[in-house]
PDB file of N, CA and C in Angstrom:
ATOM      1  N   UNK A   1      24.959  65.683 -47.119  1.00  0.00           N
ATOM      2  CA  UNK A   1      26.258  65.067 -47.255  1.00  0.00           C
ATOM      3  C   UNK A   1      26.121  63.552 -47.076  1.00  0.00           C
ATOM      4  N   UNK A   2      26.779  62.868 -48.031  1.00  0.00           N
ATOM      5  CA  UNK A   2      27.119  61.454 -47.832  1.00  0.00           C
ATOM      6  C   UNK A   2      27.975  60.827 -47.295  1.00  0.00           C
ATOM      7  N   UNK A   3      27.690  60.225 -46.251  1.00  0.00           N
ATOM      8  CA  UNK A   3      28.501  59.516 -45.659  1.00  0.00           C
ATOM      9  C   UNK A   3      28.822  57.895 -45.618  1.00  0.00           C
ATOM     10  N   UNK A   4      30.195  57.922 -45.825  1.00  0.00           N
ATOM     11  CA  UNK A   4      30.490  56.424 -45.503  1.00  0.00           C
ATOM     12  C   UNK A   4      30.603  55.683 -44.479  1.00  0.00           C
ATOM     13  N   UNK A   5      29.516  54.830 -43.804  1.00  0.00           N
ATOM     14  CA  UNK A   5      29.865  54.110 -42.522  1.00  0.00           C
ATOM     15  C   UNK A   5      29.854  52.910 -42.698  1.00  0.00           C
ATOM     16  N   UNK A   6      31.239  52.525 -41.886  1.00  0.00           N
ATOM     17  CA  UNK A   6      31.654  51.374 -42.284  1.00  0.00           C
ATOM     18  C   UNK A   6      31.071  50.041 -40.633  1.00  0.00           C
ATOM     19  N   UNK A   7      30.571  49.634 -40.325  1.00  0.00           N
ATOM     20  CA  UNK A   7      30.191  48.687 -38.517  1.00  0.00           C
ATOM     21  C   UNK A   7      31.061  47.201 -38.857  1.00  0.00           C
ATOM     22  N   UNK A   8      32.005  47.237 -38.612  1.00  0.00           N
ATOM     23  CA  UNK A   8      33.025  45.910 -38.166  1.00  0.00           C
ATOM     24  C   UNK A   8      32.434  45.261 -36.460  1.00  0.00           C
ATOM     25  N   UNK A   9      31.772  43.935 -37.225  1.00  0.00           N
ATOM     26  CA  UNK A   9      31.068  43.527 -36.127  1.00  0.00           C
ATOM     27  C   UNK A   9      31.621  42.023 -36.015  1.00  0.00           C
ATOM     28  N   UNK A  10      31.200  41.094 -35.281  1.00  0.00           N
ATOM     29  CA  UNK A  10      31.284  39.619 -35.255  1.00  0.00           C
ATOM     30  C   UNK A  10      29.757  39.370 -34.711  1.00  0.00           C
ATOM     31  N   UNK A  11      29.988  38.089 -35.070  1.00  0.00           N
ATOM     32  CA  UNK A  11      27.945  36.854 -34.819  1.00  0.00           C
ATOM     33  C   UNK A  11      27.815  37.255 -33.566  1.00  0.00           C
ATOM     34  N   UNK A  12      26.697  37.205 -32.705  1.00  0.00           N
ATOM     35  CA  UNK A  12      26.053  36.795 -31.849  1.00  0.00           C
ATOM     36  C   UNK A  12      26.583  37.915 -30.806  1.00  0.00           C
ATOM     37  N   UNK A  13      26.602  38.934 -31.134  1.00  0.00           N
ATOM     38  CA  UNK A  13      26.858  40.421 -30.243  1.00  0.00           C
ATOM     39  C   UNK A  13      25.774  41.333 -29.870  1.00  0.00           C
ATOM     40  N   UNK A  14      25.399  41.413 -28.971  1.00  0.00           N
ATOM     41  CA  UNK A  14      24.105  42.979 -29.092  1.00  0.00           C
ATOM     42  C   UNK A  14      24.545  44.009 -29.204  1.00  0.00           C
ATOM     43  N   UNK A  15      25.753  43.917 -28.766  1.00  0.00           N
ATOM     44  CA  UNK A  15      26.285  45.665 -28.449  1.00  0.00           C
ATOM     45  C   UNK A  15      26.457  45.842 -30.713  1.00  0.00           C
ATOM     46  N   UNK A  16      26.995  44.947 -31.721  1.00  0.00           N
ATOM     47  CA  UNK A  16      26.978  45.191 -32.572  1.00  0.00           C
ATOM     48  C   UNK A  16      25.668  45.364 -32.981  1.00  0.00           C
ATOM     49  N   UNK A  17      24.749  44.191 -32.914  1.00  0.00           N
ATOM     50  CA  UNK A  17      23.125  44.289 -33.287  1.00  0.00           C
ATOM     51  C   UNK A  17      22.374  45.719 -32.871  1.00  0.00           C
ATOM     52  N   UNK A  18      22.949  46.744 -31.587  1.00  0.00           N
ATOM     53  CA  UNK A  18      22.393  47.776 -31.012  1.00  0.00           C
ATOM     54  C   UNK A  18      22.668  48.611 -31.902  1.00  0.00           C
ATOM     55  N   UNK A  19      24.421  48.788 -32.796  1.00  0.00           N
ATOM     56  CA  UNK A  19      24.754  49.870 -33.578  1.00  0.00           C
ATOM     57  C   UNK A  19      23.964  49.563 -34.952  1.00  0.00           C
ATOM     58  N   UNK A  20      23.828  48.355 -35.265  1.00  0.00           N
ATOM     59  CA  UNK A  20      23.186  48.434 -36.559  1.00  0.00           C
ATOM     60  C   UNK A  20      21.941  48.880 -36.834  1.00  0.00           C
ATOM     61  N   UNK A  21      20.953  48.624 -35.605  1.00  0.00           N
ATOM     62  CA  UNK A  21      19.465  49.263 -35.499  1.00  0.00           C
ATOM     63  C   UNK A  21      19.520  50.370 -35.331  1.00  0.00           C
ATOM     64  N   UNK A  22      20.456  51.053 -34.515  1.00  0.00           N
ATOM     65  CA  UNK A  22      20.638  52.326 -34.964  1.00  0.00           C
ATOM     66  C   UNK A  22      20.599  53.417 -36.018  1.00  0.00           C
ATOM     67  N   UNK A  23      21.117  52.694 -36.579  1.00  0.00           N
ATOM     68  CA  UNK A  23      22.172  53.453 -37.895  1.00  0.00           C
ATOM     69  C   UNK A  23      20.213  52.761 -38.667  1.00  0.00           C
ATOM     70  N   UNK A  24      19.813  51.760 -38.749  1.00  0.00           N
ATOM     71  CA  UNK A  24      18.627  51.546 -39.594  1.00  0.00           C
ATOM     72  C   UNK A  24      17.413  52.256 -39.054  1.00  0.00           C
ATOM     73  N   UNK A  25      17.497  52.629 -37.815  1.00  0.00           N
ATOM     74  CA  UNK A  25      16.270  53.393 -37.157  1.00  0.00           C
ATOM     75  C   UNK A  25      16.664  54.787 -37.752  1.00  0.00           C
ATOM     76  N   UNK A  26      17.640  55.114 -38.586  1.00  0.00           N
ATOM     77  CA  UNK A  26      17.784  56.211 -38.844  1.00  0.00           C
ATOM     78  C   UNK A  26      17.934  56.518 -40.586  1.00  0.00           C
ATOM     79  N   UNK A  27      17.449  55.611 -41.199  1.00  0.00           N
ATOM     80  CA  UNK A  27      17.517  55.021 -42.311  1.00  0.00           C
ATOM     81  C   UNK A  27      19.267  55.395 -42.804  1.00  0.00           C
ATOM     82  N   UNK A  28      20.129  55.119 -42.449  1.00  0.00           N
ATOM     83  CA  UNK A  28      21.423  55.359 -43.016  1.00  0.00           C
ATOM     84  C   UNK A  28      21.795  53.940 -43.576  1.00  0.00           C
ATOM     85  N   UNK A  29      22.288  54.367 -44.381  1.00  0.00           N
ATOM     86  CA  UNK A  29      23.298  53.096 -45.394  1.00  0.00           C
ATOM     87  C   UNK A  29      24.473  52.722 -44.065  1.00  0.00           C
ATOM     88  N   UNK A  30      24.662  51.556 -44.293  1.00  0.00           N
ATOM     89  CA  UNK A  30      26.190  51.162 -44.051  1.00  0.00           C
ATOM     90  C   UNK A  30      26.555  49.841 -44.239  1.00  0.00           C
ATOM     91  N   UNK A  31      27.804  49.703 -44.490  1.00  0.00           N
ATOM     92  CA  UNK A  31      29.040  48.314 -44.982  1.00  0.00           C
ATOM     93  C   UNK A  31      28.897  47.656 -43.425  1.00  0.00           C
ATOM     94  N   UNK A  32      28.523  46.478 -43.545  1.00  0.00           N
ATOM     95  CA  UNK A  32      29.194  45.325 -42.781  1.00  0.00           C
ATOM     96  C   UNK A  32      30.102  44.863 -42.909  1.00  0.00           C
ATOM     97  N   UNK A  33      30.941  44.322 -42.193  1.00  0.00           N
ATOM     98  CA  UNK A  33      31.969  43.480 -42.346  1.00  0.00           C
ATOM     99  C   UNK A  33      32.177  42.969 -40.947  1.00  0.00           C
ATOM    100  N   UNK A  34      31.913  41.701 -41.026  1.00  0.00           N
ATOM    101  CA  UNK A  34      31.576  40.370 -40.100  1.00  0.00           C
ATOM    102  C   UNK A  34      33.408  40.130 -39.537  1.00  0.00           C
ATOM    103  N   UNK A  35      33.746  40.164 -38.131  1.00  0.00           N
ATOM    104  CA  UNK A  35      34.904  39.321 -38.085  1.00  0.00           C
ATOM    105  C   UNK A  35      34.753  38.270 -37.657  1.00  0.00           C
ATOM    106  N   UNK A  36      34.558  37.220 -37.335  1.00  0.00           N
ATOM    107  CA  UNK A  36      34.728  36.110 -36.387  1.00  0.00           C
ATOM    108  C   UNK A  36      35.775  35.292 -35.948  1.00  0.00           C
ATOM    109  N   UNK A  37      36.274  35.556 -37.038  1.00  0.00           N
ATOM    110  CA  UNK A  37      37.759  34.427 -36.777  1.00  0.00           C
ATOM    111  C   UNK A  37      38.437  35.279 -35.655  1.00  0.00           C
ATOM    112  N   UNK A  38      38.847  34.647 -34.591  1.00  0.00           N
ATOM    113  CA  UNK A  38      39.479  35.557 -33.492  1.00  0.00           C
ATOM    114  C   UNK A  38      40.951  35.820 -33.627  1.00  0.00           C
ATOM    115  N   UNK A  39      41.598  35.325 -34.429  1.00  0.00           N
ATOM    116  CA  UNK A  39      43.121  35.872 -34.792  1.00  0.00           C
ATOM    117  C   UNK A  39      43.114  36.983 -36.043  1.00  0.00           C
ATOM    118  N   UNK A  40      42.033  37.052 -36.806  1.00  0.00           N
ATOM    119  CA  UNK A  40      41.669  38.299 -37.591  1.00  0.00           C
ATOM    120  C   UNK A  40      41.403  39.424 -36.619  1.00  0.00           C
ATOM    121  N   UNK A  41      40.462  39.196 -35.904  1.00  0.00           N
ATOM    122  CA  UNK A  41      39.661  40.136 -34.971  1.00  0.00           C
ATOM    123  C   UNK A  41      40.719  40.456 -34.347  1.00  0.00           C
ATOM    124  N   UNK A  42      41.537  39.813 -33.643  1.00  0.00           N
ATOM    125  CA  UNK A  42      42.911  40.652 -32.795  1.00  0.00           C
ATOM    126  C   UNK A  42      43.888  41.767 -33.509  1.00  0.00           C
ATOM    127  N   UNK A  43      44.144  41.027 -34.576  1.00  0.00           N
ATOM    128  CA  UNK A  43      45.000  41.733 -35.931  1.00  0.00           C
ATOM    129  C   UNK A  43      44.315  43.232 -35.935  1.00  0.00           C
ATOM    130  N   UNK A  44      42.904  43.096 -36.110  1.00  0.00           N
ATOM    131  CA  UNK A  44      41.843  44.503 -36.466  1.00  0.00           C
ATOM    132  C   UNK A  44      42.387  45.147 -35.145  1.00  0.00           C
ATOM    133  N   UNK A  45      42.083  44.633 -33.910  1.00  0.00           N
ATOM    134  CA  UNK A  45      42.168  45.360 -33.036  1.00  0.00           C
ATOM    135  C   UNK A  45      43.609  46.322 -32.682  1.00  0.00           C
ATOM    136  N   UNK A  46      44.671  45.488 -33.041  1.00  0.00           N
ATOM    137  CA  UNK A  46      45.735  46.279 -32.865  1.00  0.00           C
ATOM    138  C   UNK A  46      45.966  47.279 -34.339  1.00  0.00           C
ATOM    139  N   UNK A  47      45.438  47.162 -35.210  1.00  0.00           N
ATOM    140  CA  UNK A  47      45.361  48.270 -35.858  1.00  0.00           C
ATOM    141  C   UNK A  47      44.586  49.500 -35.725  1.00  0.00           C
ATOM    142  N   UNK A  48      43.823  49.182 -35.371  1.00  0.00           N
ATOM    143  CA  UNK A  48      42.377  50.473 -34.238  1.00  0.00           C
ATOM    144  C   UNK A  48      42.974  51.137 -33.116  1.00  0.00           C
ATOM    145  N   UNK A  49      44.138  50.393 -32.730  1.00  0.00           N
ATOM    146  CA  UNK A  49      45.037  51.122 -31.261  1.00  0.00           C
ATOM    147  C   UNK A  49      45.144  50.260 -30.038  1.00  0.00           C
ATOM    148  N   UNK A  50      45.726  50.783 -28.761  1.00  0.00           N
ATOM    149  CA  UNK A  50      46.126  49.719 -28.330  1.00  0.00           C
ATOM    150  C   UNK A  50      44.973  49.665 -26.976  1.00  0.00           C
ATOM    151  N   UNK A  51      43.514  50.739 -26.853  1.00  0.00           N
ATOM    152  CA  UNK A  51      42.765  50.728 -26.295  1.00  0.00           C
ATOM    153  C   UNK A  51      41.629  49.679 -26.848  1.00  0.00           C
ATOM    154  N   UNK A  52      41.750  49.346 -27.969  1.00  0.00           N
ATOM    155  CA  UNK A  52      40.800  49.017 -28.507  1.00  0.00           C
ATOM    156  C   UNK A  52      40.693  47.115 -28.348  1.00  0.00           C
ATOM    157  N   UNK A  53      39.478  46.884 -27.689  1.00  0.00           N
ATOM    158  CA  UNK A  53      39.257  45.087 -27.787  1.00  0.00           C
ATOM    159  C   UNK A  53      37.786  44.955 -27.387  1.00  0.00           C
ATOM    160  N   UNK A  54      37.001  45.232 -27.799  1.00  0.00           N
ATOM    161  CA  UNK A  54      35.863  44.865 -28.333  1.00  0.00           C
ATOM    162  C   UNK A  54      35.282  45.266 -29.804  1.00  0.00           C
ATOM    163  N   UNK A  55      33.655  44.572 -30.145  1.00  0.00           N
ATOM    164  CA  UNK A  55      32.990  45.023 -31.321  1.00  0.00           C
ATOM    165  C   UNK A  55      31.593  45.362 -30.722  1.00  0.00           C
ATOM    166  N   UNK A  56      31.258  46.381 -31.600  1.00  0.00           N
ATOM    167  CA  UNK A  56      31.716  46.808 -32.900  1.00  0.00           C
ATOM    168  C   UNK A  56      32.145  47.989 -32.989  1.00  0.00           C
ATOM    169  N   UNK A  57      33.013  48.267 -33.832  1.00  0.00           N
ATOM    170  CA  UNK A  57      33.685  49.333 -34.516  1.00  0.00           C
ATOM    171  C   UNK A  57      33.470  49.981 -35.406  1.00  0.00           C
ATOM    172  N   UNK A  58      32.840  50.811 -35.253  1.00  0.00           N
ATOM    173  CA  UNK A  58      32.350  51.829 -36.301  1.00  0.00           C
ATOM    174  C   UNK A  58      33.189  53.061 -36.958  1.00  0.00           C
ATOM    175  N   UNK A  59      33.100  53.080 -38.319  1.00  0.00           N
ATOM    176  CA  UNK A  59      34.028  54.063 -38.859  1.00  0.00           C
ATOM    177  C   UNK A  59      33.219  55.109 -39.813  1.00  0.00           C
ATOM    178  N   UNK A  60      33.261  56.219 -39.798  1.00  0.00           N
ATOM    179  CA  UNK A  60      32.478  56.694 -40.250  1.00  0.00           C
ATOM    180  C   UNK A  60      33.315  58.202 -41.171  1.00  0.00           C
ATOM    181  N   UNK A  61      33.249  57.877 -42.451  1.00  0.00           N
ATOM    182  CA  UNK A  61      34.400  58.697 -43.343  1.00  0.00           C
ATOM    183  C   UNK A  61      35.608  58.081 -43.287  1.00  0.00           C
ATOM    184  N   UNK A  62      35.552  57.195 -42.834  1.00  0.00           N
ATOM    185  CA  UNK A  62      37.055  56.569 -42.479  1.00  0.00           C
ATOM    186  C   UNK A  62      38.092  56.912 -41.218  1.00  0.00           C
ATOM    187  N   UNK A  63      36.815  57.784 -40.226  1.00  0.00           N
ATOM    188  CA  UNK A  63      37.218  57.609 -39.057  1.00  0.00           C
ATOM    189  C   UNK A  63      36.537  56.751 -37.794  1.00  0.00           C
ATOM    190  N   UNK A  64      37.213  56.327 -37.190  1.00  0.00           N
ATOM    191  CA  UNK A  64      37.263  55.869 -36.216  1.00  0.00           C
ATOM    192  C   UNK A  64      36.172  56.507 -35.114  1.00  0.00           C
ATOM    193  N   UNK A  65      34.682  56.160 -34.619  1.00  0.00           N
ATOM    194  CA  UNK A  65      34.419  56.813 -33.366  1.00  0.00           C
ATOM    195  C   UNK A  65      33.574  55.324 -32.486  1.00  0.00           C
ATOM    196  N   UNK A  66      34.354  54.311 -32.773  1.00  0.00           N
ATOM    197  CA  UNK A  66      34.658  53.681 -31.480  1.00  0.00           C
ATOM    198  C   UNK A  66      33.019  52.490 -31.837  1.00  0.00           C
ATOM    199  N   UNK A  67      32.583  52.562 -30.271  1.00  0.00           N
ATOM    200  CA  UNK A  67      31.304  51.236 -30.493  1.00  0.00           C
ATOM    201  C   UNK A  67      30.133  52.149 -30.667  1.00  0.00           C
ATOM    202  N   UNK A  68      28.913  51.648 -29.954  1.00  0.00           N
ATOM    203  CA  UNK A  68      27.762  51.807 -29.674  1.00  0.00           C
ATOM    204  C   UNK A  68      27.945  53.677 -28.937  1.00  0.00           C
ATOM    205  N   UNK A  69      28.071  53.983 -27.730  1.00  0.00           N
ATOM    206  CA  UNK A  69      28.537  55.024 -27.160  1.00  0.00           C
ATOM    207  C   UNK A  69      28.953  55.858 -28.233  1.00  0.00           C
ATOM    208  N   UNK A  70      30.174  55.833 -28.639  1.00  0.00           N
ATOM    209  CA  UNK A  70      30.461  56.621 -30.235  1.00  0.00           C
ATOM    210  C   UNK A  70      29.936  57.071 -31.253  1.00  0.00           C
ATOM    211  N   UNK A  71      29.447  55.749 -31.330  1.00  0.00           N
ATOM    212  CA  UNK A  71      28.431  55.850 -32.399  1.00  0.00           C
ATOM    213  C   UNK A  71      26.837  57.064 -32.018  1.00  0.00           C
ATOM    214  N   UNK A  72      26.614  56.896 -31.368  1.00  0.00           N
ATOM    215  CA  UNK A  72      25.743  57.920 -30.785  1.00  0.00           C
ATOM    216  C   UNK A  72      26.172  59.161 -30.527  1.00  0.00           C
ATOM    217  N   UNK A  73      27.396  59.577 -30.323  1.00  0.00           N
ATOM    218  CA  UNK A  73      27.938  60.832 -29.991  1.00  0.00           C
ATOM    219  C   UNK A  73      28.489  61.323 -31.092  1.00  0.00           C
ATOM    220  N   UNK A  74      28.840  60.371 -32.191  1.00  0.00           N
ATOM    221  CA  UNK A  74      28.993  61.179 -33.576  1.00  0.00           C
ATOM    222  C   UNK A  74      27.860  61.292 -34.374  1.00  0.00           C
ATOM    223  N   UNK A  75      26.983  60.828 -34.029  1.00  0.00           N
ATOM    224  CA  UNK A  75      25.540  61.109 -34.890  1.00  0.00           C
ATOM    225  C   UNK A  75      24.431  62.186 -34.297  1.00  0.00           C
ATOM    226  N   UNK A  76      25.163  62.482 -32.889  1.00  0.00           N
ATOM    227  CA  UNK A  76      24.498  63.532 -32.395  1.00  0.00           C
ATOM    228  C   UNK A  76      25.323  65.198 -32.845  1.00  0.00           C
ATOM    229  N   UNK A  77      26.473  64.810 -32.699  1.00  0.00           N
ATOM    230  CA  UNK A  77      27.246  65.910 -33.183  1.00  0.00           C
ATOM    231  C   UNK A  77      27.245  66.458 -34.979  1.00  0.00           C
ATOM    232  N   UNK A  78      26.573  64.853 -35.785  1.00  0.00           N
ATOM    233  CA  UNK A  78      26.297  65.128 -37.178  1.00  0.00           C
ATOM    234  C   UNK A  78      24.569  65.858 -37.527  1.00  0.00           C
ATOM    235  N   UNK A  79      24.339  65.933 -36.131  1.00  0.00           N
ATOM    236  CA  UNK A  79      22.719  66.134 -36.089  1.00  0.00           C
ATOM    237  C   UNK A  79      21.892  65.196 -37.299  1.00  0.00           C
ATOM    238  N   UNK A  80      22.152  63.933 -37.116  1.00  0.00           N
ATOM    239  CA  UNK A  80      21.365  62.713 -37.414  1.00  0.00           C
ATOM    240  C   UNK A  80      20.650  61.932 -36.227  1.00  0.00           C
TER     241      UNK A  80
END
């Protein structure tokens, strides 16, 4: 099965740099999309919910499973 993963990250983050080596230590495809501007990045955030204020954000099918932590617990549950 193919999956779409989408990592909404900003510059100079590890916790984003951690999900992306991830996802490449595992040879999977995925969309970047850089925020930096911090009045974009807020905008994102209140659309993600009202728990949500850090990056990165990973979406995967077009859901939502959160940062780094997430990201690992849906790729364990996809047995990837």
């Amino acid at each position: 099965m193919q999956l779409k993963i989408v990592v909404y990250s900003k510059s100079a983050c590890p916790q984003c740099d951690t999900a992306k080596m991830l996802l490449k230590s595992r040879g999977m495809d995925f969309q970047e999309i850089l925020i930096d501007d911090e009045a974009e990045r807020m905008a994102f955030y209140e659309k993600c919910g009202p728990s949500v204020r850090q990056m990165p954000q990973v979406f995967i099918n077009d859901q939502r499973v959160g940062g780094v932590t997430g990201l690992q617990a849906a790729l364990k549950q996809l047995g990837r």
